[in-house]
Protein backbone atom coordinates (compact mmCIF):
# COMPACT_ATOMS: atom_id res chain seq x y z
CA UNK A 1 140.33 60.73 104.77
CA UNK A 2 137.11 62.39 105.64
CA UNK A 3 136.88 63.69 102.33
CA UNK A 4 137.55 60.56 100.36
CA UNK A 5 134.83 58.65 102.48
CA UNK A 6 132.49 61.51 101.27
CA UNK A 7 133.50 61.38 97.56
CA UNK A 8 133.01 57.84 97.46
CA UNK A 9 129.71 58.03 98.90
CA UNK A 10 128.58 60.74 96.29
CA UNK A 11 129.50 58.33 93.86
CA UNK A 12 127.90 55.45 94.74
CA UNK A 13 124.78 57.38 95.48
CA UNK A 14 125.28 58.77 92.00
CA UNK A 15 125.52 55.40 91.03
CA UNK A 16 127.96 52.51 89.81
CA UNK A 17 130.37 54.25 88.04
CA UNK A 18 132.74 56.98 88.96
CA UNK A 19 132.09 60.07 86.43
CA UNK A 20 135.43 60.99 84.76
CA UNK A 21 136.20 64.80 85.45
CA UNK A 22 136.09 63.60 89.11
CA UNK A 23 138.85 60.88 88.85
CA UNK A 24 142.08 61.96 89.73
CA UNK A 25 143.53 58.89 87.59
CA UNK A 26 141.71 60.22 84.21
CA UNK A 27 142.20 63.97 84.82
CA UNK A 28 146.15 63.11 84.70
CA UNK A 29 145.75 61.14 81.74
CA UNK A 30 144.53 64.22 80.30
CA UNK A 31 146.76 66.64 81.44
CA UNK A 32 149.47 64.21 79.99
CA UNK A 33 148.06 64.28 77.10
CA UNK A 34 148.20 67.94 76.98
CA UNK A 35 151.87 68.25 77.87
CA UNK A 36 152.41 66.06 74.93
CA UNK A 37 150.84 68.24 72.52
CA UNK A 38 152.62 71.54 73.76
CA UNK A 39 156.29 69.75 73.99
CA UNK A 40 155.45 68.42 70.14
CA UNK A 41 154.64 71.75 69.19
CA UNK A 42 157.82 72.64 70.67
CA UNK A 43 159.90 70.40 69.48
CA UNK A 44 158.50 68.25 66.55
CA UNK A 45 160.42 70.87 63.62
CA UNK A 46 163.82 70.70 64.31
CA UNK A 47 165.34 69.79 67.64
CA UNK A 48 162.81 66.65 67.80
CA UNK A 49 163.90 65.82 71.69
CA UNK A 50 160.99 64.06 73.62
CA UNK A 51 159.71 64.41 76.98
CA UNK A 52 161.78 61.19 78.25
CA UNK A 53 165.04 61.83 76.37
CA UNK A 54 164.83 65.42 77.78
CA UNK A 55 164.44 63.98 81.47
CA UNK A 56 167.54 61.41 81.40
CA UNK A 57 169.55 64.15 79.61
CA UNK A 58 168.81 66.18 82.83
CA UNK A 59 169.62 63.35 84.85
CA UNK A 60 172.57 63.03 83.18
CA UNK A 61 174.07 67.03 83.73
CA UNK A 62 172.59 66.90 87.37
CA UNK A 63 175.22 63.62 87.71
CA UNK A 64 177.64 63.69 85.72
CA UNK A 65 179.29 60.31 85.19
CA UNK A 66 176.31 58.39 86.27
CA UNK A 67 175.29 55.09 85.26
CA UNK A 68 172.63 54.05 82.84
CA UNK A 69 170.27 52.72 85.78
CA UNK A 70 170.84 55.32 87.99
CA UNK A 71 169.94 57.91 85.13
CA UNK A 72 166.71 55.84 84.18
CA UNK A 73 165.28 55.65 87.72
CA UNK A 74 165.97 59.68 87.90
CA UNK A 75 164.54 60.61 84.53
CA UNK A 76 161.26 57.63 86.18
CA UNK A 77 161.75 55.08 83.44
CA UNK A 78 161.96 51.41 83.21
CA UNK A 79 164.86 49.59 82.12
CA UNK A 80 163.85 48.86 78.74
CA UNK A 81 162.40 52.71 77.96
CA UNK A 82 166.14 53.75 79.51
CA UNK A 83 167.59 51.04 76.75
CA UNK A 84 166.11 53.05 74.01
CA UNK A 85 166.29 56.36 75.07
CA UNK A 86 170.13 56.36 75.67
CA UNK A 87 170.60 54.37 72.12
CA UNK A 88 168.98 56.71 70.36
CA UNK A 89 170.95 59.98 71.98
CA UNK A 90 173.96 57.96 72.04
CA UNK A 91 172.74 57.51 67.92
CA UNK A 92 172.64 61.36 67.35
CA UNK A 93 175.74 62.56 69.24
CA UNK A 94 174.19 63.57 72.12
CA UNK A 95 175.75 60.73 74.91
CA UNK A 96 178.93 59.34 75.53
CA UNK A 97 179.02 55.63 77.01
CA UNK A 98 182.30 54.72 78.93
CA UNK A 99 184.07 53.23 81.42
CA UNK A 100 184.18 54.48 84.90
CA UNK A 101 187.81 54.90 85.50
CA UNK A 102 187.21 53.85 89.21
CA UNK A 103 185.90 50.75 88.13
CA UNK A 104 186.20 48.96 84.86
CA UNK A 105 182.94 46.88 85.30
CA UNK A 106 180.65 50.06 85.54
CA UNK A 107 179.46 51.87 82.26
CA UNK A 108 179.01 55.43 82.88
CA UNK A 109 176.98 58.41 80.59
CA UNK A 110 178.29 61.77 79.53
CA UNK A 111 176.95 64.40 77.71
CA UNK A 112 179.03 65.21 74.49
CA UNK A 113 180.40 68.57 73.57
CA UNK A 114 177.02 68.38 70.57
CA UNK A 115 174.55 68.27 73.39
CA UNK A 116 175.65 70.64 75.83
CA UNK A 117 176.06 73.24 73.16
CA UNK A 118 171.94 72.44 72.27
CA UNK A 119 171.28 72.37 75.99
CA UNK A 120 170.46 75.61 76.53
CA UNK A 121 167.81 75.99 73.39
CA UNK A 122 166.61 72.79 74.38
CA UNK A 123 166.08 73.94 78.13
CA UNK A 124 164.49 77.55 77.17
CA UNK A 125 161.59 75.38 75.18
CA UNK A 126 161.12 72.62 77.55
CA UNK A 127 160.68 75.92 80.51
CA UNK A 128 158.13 77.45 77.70
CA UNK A 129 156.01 74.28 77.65
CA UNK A 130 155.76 74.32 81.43
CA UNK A 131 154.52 77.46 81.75
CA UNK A 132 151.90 76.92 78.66
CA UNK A 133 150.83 73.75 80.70
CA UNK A 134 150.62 75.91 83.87
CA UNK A 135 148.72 78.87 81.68
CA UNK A 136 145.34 77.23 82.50
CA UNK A 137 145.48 77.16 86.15
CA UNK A 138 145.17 80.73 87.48
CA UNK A 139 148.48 82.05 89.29
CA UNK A 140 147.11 82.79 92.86
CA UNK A 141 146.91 78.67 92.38
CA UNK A 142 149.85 77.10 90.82
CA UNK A 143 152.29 77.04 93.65
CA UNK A 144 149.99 74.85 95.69
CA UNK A 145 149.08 72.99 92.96
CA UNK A 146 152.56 71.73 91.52
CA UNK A 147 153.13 71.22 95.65
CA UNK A 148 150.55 69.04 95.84
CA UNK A 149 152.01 67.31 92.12
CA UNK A 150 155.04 66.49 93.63
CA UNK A 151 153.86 65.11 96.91
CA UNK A 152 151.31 62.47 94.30
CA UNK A 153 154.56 62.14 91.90
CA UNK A 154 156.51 60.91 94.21
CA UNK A 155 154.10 59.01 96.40
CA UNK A 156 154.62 60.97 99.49
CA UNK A 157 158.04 60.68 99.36
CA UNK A 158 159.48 63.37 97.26
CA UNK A 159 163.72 63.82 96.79
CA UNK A 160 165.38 67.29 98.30
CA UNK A 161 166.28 69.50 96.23
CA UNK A 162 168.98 69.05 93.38
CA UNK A 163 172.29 71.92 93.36
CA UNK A 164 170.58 74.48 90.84
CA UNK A 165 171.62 73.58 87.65
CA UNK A 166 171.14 76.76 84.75
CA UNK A 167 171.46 74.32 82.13
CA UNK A 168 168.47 71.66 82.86
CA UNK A 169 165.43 71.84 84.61
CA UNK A 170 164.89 70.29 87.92
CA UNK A 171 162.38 67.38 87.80
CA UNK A 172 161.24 67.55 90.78
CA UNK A 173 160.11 71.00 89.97
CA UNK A 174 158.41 70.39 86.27
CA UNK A 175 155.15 70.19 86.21
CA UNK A 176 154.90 67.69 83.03
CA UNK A 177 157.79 65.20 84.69
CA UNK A 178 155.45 65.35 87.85
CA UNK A 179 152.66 64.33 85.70
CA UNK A 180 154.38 61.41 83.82
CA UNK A 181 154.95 60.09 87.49
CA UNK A 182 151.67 60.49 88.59
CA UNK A 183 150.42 58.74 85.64
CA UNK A 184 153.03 55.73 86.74
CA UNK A 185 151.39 55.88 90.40
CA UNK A 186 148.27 55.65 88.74
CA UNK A 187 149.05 52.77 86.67
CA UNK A 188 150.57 50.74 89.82
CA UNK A 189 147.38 51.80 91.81
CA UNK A 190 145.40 50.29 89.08
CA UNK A 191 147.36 46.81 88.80
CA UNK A 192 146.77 46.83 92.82
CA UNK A 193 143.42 47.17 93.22
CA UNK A 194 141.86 46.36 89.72
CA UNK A 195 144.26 43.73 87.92
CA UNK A 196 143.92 42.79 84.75
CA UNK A 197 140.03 42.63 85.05
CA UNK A 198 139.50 45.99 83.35
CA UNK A 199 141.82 48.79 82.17
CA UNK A 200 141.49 52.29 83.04
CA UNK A 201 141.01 53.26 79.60
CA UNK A 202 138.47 50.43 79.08
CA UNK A 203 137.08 51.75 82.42
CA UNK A 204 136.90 55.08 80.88
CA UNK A 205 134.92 54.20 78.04
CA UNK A 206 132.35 52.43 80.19
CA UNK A 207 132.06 55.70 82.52
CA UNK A 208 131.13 57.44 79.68
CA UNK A 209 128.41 55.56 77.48
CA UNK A 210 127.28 55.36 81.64
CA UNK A 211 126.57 58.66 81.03
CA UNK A 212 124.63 58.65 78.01
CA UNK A 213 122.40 55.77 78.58
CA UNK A 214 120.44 56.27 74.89
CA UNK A 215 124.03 56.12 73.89
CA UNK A 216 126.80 57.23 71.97
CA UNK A 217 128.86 56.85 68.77
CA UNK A 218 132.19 55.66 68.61
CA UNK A 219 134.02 58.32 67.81
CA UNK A 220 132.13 60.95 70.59
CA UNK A 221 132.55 57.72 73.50
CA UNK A 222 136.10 58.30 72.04
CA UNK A 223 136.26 61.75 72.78
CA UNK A 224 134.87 61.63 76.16
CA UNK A 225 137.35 58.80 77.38
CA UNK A 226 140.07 60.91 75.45
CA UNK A 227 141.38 57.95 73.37
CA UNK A 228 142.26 58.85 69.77
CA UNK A 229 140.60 56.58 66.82
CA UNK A 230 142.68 53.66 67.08
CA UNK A 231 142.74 52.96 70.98
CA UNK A 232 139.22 53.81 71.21
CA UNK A 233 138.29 51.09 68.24
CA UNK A 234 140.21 48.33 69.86
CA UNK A 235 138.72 48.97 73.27
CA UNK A 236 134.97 48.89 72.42
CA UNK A 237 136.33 45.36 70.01
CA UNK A 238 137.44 43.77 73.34
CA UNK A 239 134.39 45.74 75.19
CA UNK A 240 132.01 44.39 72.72
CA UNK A 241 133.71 40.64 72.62
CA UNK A 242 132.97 40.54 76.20
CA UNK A 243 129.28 41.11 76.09
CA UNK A 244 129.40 44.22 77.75
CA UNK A 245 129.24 46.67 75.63
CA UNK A 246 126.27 46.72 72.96
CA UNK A 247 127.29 48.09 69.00
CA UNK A 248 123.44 48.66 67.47
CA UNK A 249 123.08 50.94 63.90
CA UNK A 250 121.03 54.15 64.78
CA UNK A 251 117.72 54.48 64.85
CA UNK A 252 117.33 57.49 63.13
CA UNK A 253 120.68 57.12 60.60
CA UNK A 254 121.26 53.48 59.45
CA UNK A 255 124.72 54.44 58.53
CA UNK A 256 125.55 55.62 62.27
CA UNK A 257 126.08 52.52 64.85
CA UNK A 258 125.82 53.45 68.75
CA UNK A 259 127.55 52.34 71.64
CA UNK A 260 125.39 51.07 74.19
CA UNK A 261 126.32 49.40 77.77
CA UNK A 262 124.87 45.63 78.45
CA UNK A 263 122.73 44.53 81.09
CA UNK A 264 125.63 41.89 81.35
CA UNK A 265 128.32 44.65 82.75
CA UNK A 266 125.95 46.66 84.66
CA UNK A 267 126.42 44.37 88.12
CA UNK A 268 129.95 43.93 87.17
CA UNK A 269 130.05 47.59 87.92
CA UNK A 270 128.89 47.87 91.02
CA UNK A 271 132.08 45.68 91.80
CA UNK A 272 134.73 46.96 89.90
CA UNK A 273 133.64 50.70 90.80
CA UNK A 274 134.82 50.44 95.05
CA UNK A 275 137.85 48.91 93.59
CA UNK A 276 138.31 52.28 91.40
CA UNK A 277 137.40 53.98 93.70
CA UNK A 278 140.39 52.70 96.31
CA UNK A 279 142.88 53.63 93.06
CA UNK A 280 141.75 57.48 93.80
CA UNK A 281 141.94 57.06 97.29
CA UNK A 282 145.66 55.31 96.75
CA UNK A 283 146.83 58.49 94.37
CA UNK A 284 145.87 60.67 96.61
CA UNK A 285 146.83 59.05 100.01
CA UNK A 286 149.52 61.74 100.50
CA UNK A 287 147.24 64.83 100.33
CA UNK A 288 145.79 66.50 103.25
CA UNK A 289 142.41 68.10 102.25
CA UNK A 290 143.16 70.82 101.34
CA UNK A 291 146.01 69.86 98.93
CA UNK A 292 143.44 67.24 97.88
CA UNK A 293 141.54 70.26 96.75
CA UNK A 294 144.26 72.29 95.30
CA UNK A 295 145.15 68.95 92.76
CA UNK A 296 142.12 68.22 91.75
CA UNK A 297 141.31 71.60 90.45
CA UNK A 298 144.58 72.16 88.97
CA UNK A 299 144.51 68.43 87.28
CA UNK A 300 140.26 70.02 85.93
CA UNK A 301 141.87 72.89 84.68
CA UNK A 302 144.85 71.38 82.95
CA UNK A 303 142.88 68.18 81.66
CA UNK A 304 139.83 70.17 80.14
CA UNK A 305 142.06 73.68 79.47
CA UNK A 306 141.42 73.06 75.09
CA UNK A 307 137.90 71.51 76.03
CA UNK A 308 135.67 72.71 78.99
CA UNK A 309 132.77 72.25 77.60
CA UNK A 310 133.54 68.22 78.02
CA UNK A 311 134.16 68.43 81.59
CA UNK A 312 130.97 67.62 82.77
């Protein structure tokens, strides 16, 4: 706790926003992001499984003859993402819905004869893109790291061990399942002690023309917030629309128009920054300090590993 009091006084001394490569809740948006470009690599040519389908399909082989809610909350989805998921494996061949035959009410999921016999290419590629993820944190490192994952995954209360399974990976274990789940902790976090005032992406934005007071294009205040073209364009519409953000034509190049933060937003800051800062302090409640430590340098290295010269 020590630690957290200290980081939250180096930002407000910094001043009213918290800088971006120091928020846990960004650097796993990042590091997402990243998994999702090495499993589409992976996967986008022929197999074309995603992330989620891969996690309730090992759900599925770890309990066999489970039902469709028990799967979801295993594979951490909602209800309706567990709707689609299973209709569209259950669309290619890949699950089996039926009756439990100890009790006609309950709908149960099996893997067909199609999708085990894919399993095990499926598996070897999913086990690639973890260790690509894991390739820019150095290996003296990585143990403690993914430790430290799990125990913000799972909120402090992480699930033994499943019966090793050769076929499917263990979540618990998978270093881009433990970051989809930290990005859900972050997201609950954020509906706690933010609301619907501001987004995290919208907060994002504002960290970064914060940075660059003589401000910033679009597409660059894009970059730095890591929203691609269309996200990024609809945030600084709402930004804009709410008088906080400023949209002026450059100086220097009529064509260009910068991004510019209001006077307007600038107290609003200093009181929607403490309640940011409580969403760090929330994500990373179950770390001691020195796991504190080990996660935020493995979430730096993962979240900047195509782009360190933006982590500053």
């Amino acid at each position: 706790m020590t630690e957290l009091i200290d980081n939250r006084h180096r930002a407000e001394e910094a001043g009213p926003m918290l800088r971006l490569h120091e928020a846990a809740g960004h650097l796993i948006r990042r590091a997402q992001q990243r998994h999702t470009t090495l499993w589409t690599r992976q996967f986008a040519d022929d197999l074309d499984v995603t992330g989620p389908q891969y996690a309730l399909i090992s759900a599925i082989a770890v309990g066999e003859g489970i039902d469709q809610r028990t799967a979801g909350e295993r594979a951490s989805l909602d209800k309706s993402s567990t709707a689609d998921v299973v209709a569209r494996l259950e669309g290619r061949g890949w699950l089996l819905l039926a009756r439990d035959p100890d009790d006609g009410r309950r709908k149960v999921l099996r893997l067909t004869p199609l999708a085990r016999a894919a399993l095990t290419e499926v598996t070897r590629r999913a086990q690639l893109v973890q260790e690509q993820l894991l390739e820019a944190v150095p290996a003296r490192q990585r143990k403690s790291f993914v430790d430290a994952l799990r125990l913000v995954a799972y909120a402090g209360d992480v699930p033994p061990p499943e019966s090793p399974q050769r076929a499917v990976l263990p979540l618990r274990d998978a270093p881009g399942h433990l970051i989809r789940r930290a990005q859900q902790v972050h997201t609950v976090a954020w509906g706690i002690e933010v609301g619907r005032t501001l987004t995290a992406p919208q907060y994002a934005v504002l960290s970064a023309l914060w940075a660059h007071p003589e401000g910033i294009d679009q597409s660059t205040a894009g970059e730095l917030a890591s929203l691609d073209k269309s996200s990024m364009a609809d945030v600084a519409q709402r930004l804009v629309r709410r008088g906080w953000v400023a949209r002026e034509r450059d100086g220097a190049d009529a064509r260009r128009r910068v991004l510019r933060l209001t006077d307007a937003v600038r107290d609003e800051l200093l009181h929607l920054t403490p309640a940011v800062l409580r969403v760090q302090e929330r994500l990373l409640a179950p770390l001691s300090p020195a796991q504190r430590k080990a996660f935020m340098k493995g979430c730096h290295a993962l979240a900047y590993a195509d782009d360190p010269d933006h982590a500053t």
